[in-house]
Protein backbone atom coordinates (compact mmCIF):
# COMPACT_ATOMS: atom_id res chain seq x y z
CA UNK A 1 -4.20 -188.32 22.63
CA UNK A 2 -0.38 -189.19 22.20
CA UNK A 3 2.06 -189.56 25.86
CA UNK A 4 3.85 -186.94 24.43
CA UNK A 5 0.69 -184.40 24.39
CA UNK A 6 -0.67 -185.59 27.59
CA UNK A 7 3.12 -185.19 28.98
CA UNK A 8 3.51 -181.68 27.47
CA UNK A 9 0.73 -180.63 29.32
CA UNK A 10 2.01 -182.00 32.68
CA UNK A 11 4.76 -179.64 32.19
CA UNK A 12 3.01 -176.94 31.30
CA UNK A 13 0.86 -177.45 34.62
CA UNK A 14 4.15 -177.92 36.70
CA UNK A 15 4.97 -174.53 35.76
CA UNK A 16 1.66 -172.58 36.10
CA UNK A 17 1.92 -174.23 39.87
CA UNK A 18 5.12 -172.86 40.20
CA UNK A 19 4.15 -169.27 39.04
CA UNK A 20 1.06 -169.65 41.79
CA UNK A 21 3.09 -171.40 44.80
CA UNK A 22 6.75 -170.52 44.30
CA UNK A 23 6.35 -167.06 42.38
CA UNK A 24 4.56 -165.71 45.22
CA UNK A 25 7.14 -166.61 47.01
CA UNK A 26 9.32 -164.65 45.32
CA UNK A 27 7.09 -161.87 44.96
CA UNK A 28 7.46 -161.84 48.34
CA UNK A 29 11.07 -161.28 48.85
CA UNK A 30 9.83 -158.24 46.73
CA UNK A 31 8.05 -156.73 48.73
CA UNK A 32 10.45 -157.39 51.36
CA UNK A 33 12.70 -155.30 49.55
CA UNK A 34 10.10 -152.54 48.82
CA UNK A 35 8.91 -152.35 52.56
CA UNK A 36 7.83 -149.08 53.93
CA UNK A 37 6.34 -146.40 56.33
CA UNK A 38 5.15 -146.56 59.66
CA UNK A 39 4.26 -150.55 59.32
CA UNK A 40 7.23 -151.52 57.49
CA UNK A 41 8.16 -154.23 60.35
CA UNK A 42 5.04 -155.94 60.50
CA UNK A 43 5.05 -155.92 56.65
CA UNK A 44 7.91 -158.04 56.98
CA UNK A 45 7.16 -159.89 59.53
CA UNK A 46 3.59 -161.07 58.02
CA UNK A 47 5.48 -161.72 54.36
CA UNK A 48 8.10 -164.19 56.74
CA UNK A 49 5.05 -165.56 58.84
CA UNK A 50 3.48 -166.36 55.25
CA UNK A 51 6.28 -168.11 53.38
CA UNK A 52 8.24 -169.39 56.47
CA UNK A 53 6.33 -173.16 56.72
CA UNK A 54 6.36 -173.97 53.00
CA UNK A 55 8.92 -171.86 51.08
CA UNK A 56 11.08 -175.14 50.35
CA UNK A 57 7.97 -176.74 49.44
CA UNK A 58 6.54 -174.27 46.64
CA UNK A 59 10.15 -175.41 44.83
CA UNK A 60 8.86 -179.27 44.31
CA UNK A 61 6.96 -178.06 41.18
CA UNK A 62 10.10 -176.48 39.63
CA UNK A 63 11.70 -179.87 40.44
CA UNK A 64 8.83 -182.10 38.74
CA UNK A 65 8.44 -180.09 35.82
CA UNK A 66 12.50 -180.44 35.24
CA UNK A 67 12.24 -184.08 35.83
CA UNK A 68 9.43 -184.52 33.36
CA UNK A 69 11.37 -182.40 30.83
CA UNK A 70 14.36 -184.48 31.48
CA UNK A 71 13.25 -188.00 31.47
CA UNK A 72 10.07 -187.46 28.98
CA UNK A 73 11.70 -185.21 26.25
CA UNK A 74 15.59 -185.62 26.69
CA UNK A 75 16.26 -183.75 23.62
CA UNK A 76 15.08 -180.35 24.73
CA UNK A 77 16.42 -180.80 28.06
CA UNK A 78 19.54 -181.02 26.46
CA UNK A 79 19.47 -178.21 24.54
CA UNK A 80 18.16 -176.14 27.15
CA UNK A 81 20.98 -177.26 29.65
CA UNK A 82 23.13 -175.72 27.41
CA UNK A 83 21.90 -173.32 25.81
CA UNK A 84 20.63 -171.81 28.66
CA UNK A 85 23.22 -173.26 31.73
CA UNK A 86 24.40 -169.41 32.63
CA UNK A 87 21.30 -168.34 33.26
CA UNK A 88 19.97 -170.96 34.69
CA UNK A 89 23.05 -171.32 37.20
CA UNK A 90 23.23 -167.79 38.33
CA UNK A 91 18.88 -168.53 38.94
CA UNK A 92 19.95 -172.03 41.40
CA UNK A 93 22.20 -170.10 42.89
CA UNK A 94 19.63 -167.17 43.25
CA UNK A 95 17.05 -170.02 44.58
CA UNK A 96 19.97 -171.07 47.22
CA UNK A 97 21.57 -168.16 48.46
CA UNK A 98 17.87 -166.95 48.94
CA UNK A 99 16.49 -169.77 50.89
CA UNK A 100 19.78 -169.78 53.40
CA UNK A 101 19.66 -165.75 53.33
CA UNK A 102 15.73 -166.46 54.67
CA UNK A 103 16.79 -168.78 57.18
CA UNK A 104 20.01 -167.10 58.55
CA UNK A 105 17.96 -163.63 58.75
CA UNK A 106 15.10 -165.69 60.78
CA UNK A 107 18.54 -167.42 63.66
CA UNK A 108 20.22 -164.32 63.30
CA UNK A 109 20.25 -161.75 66.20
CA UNK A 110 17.38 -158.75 65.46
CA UNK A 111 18.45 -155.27 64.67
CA UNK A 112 22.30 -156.65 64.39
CA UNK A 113 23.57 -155.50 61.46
CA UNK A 114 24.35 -159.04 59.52
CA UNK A 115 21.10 -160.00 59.51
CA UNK A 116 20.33 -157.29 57.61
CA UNK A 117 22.48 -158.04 55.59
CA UNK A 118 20.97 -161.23 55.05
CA UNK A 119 17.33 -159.26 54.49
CA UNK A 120 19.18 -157.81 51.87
CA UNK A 121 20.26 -160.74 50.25
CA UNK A 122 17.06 -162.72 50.83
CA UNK A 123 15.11 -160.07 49.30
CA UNK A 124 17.76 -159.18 46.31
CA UNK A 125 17.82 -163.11 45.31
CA UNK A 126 14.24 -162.75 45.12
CA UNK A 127 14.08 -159.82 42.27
CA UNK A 128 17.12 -161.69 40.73
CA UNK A 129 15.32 -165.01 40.30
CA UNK A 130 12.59 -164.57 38.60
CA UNK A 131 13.93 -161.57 36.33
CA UNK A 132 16.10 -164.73 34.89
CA UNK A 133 13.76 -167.53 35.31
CA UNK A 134 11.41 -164.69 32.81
CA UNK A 135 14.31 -164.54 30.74
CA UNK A 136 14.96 -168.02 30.26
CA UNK A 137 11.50 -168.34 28.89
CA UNK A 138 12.07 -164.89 26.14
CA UNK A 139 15.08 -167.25 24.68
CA UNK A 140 13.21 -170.05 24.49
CA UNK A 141 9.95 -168.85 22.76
CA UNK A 142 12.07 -166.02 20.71
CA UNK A 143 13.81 -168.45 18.24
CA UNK A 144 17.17 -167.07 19.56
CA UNK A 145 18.18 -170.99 20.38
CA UNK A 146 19.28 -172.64 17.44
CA UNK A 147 20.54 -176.09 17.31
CA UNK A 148 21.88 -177.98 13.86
CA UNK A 149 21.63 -181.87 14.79
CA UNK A 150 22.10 -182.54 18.19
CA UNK A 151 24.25 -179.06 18.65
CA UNK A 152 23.43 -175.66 19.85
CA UNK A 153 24.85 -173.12 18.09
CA UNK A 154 23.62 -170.03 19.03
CA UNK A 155 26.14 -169.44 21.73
CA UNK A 156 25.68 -169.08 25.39
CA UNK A 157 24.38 -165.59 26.17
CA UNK A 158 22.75 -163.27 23.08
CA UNK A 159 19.78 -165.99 23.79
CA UNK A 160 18.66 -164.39 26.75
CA UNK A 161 19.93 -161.17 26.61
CA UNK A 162 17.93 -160.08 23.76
CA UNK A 163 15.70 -156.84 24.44
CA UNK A 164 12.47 -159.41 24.29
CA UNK A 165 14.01 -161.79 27.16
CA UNK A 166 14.46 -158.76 29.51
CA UNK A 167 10.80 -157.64 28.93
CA UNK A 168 9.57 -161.79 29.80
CA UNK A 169 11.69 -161.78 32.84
CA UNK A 170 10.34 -158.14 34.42
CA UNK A 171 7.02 -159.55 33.31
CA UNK A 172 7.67 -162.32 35.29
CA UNK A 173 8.47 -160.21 38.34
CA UNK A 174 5.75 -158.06 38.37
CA UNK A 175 3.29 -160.82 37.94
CA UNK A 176 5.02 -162.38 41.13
CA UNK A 177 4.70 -159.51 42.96
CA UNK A 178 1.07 -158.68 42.15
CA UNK A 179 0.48 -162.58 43.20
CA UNK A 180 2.36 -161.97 46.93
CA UNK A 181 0.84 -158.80 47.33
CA UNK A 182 -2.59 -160.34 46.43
CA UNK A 183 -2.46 -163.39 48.68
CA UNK A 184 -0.67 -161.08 51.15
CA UNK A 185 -4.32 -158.81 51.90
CA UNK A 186 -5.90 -162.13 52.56
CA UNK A 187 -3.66 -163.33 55.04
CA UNK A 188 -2.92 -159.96 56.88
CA UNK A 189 -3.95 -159.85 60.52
CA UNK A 190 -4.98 -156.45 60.79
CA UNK A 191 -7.34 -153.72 58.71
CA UNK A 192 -3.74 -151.52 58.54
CA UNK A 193 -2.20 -154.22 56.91
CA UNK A 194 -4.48 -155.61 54.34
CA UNK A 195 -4.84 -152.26 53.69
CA UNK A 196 -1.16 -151.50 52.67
CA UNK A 197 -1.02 -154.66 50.43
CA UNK A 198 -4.22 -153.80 49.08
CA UNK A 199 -2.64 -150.57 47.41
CA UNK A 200 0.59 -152.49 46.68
CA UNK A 201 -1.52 -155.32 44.24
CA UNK A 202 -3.70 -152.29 42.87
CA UNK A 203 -0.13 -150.88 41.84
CA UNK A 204 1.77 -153.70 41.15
CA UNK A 205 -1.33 -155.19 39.02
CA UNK A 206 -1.42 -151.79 36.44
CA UNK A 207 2.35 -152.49 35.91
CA UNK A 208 1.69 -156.70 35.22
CA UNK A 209 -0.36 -155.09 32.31
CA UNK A 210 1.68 -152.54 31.16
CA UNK A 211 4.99 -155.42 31.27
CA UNK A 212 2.28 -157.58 29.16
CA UNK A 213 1.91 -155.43 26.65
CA UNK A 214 5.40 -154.61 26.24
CA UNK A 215 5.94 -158.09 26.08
CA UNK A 216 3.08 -158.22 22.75
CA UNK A 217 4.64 -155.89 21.26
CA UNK A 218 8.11 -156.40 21.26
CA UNK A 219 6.92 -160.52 20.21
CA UNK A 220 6.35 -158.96 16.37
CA UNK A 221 9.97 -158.91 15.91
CA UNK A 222 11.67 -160.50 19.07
CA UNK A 223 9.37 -164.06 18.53
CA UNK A 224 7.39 -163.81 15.80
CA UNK A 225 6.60 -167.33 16.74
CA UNK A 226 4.74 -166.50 19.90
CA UNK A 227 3.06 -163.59 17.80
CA UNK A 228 1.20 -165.71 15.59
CA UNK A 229 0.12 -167.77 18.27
CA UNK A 230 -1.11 -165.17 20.48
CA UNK A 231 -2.89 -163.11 17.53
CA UNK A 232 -4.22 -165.36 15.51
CA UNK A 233 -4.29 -169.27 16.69
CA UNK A 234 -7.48 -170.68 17.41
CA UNK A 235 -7.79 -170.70 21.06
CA UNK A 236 -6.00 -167.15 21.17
CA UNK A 237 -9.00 -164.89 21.44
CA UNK A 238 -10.07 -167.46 24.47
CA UNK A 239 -7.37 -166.80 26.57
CA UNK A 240 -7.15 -163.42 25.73
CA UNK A 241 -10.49 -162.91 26.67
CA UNK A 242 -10.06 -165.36 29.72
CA UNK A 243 -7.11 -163.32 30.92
CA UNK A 244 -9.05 -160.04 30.94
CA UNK A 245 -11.76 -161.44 32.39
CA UNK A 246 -9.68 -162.40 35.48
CA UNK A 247 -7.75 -159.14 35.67
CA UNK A 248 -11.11 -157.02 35.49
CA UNK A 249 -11.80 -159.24 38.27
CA UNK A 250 -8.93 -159.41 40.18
CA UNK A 251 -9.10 -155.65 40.57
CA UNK A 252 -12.47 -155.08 41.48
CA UNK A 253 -12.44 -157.20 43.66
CA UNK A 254 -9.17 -156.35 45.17
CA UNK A 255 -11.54 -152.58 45.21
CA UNK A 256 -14.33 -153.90 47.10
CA UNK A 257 -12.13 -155.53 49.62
CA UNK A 258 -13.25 -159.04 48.80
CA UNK A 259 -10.10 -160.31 49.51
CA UNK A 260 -10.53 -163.89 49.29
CA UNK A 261 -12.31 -164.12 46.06
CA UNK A 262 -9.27 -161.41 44.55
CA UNK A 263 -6.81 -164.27 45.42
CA UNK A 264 -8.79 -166.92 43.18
CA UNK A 265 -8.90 -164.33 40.56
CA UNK A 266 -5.26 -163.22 40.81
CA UNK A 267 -4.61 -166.66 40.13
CA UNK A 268 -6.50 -167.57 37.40
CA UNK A 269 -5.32 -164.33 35.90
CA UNK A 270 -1.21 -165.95 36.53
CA UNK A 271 -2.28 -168.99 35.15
CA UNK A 272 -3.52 -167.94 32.17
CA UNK A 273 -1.05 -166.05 31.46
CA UNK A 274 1.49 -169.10 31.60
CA UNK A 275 -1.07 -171.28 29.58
CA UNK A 276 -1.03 -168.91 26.87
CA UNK A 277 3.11 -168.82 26.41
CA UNK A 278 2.78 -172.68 26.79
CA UNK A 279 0.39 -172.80 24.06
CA UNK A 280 1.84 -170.04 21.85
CA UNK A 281 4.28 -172.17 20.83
CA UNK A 282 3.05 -175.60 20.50
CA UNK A 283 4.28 -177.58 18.66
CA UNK A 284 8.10 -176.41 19.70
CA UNK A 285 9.74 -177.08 23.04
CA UNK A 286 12.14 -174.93 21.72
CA UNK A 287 11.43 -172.42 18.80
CA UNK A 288 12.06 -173.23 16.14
CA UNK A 289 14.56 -176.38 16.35
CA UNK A 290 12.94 -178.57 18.56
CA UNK A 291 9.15 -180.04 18.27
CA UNK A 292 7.52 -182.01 21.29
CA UNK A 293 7.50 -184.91 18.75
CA UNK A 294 10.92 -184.58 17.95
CA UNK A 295 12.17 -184.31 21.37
CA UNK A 296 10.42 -187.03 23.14
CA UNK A 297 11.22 -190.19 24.60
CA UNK A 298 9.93 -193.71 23.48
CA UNK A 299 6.26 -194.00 24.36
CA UNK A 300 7.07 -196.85 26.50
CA UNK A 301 9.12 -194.50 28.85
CA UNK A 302 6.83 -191.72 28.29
CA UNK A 303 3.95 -194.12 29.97
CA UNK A 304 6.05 -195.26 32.70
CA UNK A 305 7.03 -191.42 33.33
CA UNK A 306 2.82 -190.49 33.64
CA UNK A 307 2.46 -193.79 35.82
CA UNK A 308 5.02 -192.52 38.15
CA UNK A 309 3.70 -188.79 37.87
CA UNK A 310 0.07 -190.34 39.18
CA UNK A 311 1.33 -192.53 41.72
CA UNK A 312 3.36 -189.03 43.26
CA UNK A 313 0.69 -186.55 42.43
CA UNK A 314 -1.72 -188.85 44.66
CA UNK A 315 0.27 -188.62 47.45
CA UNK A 316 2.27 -185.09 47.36
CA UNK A 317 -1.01 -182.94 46.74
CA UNK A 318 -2.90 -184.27 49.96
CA UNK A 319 0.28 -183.51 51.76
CA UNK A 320 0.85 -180.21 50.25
CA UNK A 321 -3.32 -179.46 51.12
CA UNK A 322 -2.30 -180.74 54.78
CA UNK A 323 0.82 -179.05 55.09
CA UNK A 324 -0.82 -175.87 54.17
CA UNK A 325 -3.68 -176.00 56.50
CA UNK A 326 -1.41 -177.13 59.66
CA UNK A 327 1.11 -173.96 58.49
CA UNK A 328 -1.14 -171.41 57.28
CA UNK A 329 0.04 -168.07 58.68
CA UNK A 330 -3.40 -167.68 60.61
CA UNK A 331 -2.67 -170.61 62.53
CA UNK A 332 0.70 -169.74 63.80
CA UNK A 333 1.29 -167.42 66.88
CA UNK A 334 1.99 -163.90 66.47
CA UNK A 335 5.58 -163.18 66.99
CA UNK A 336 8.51 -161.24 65.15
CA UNK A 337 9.79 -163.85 63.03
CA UNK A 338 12.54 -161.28 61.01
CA UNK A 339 14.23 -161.77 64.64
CA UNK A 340 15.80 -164.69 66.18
CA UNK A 341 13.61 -168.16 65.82
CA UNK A 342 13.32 -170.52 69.37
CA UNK A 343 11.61 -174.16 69.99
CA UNK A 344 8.20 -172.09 71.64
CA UNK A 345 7.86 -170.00 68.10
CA UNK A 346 7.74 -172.84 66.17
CA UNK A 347 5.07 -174.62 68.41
CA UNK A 348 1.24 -173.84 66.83
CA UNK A 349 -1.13 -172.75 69.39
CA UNK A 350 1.65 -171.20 72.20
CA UNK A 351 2.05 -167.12 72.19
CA UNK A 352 5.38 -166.29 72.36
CA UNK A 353 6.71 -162.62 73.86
CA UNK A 354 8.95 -160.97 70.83
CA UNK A 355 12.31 -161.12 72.38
């Protein structure tokens, strides 16, 4: 198998870690947003008590998968940082503004009225995000991005603002949200709680399938590309088949209350789903000017590149498998973390009286 191949798929794993780590995330902020009824403040205080130790972390995969794209296949990176560098602006900015919203909310003084402001930012960023990290992916499959040479010239915004692009990026949402609310039952405290997100992944999971299949059919004639690969390719009746499989799952399990096993399933499902767009449109990085051939580096960097990608992996994933263990949510004390943060709430193992 060619470095280009075996780098293509590094990528393509980058992001289907993203979707499961940092996704959730966002999904998160989501249902931050759509908190409600009697529980609404524990609801938000379990989704900041989940993502509060490792929300900066989930981002690293966004950050390898870019640095793969840039230093293994330059070409596309190009394109894309140009094609695309609106969208993909407003989403660092999104990423920021949400992180420091999160962290200003968590110093900030409760019930005062700019931290909920910052709630309100935190959890905005997080629908705004991924609605254009979806979209960036509808230009990119669609065939919207043209580029004669080494230039794009397809302009800077009917790429991504094409009827397709907005049905990828609320795809994209929903799936996050089904993911949060998902991993959310299994690390809720209380029967009350698991209970609530229970109802909200049941929900949120019919409309990941109904965004799906908006998504198929508006591919006939918004990426024909990505049609052909996901009708009639070789491995598409496996993933389609794979995918099912996982949401069929997913939900009855999510029924039966086997909340652990729903969150492997959920999973599975998400990755699938970002397999099959990776695969839909192999050979292109970017449909239909720009081949993973065509775009890549010399196989002398490429090897260096997967070198340095082992070397890191080896380290960062035992740390990541640490940091998650020390930092899961059931190991931290209970305490209302949407209100001001001190020294003894951030110690493991000491209860702390809200304030």
């Amino acid at each position: 198998m060619s470095t280009d191949v075996i780098l293509g798929f590094a990528v393509a794993g980058t992001f289907v870690l993203y979707a499961l780590f940092g996704g959730a995330d966002f999904g998160g902020g989501v249902w931050d947003l759509l908190a409600f009824g009697p529980r609404k403040a524990e609801q938000r205080a379990l989704i900041a008590r989940a993502i509060g130790p490792v929300w900066e972390v989930n981002h690293i995969w966004l950050i390898v998968g870019m640095v793969l794209l840039f230093a293994g296949f330059p070409r596309a990176f190009a394109v894309l940082s140009v094609a695309l560098h609106v969208p993909l602006t407003l989403l660092l900015l999104g990423i920021v503004f949400r992180g420091a919203a999160f962290t200003f909310r968590a110093y900030d003084t409760r019930g005062d009225a700019v931290q909920r402001r910052w709630g309100l930012v935190f959890s905005g960023a997080s629908v705004f995000a991924p609605l254009l990290l979806g979209m960036c992916v509808g230009a990119v499959v669609s065939g919207t991005v043209r580029v004669e040479g080494r230039v794009v010239t397809s302009g800077f915004f009917s790429s991504w603002l094409t009827p397709f692009a907005w049905a990828v990026g609320a795809l994209a949402l929903c799936l996050f949200a089904f993911l949060a609310a998902v991993y959310l039952t299994h690390e809720a405290p209380s029967t009350a709680l698991r209970e609530d997100f229970r109802r909200r992944a049941l929900g949120s999971g019919v409309v990941v399938f109904l965004s799906a299949l908006a998504v198929l059919l508006l591919a006939r004639d918004g990426a024909p590309r990505v049609w052909e690969g996901l009708l009639r390719s070789p491995f598409a009746l496996a993933l389609h088949v794979g995918t099912a499989v996982a949401a069929v799952a997913s939900f009855g399990l999510l029924w039966t209350r086997r909340f652990r096993w729903a969150r492997v399933a959920a999973a599975l499902q998400a990755g699938l789903i970002v397999l099959g767009w990776a695969a839909s449109q192999h050979p292109y990085l970017v449909v239909p000017d720009v081949t993973l051939q065509g775009a890549a580096a010399s196989p002398g960097a490429q090897r260096l590149l997967l070198v340095a990608l082992g070397v890191g992996t080896a380290i960062v994933v035992p740390s990541l498998v640490l940091l998650f263990r020390v930092f899961r949510p059931s190991s931290l004390p209970e305490r209302d973390v949407t209100g001001p943060l001190s020294a003894e709430s951030l110690t493991p193992g000491r209860a702390v009286k809200p304030s």
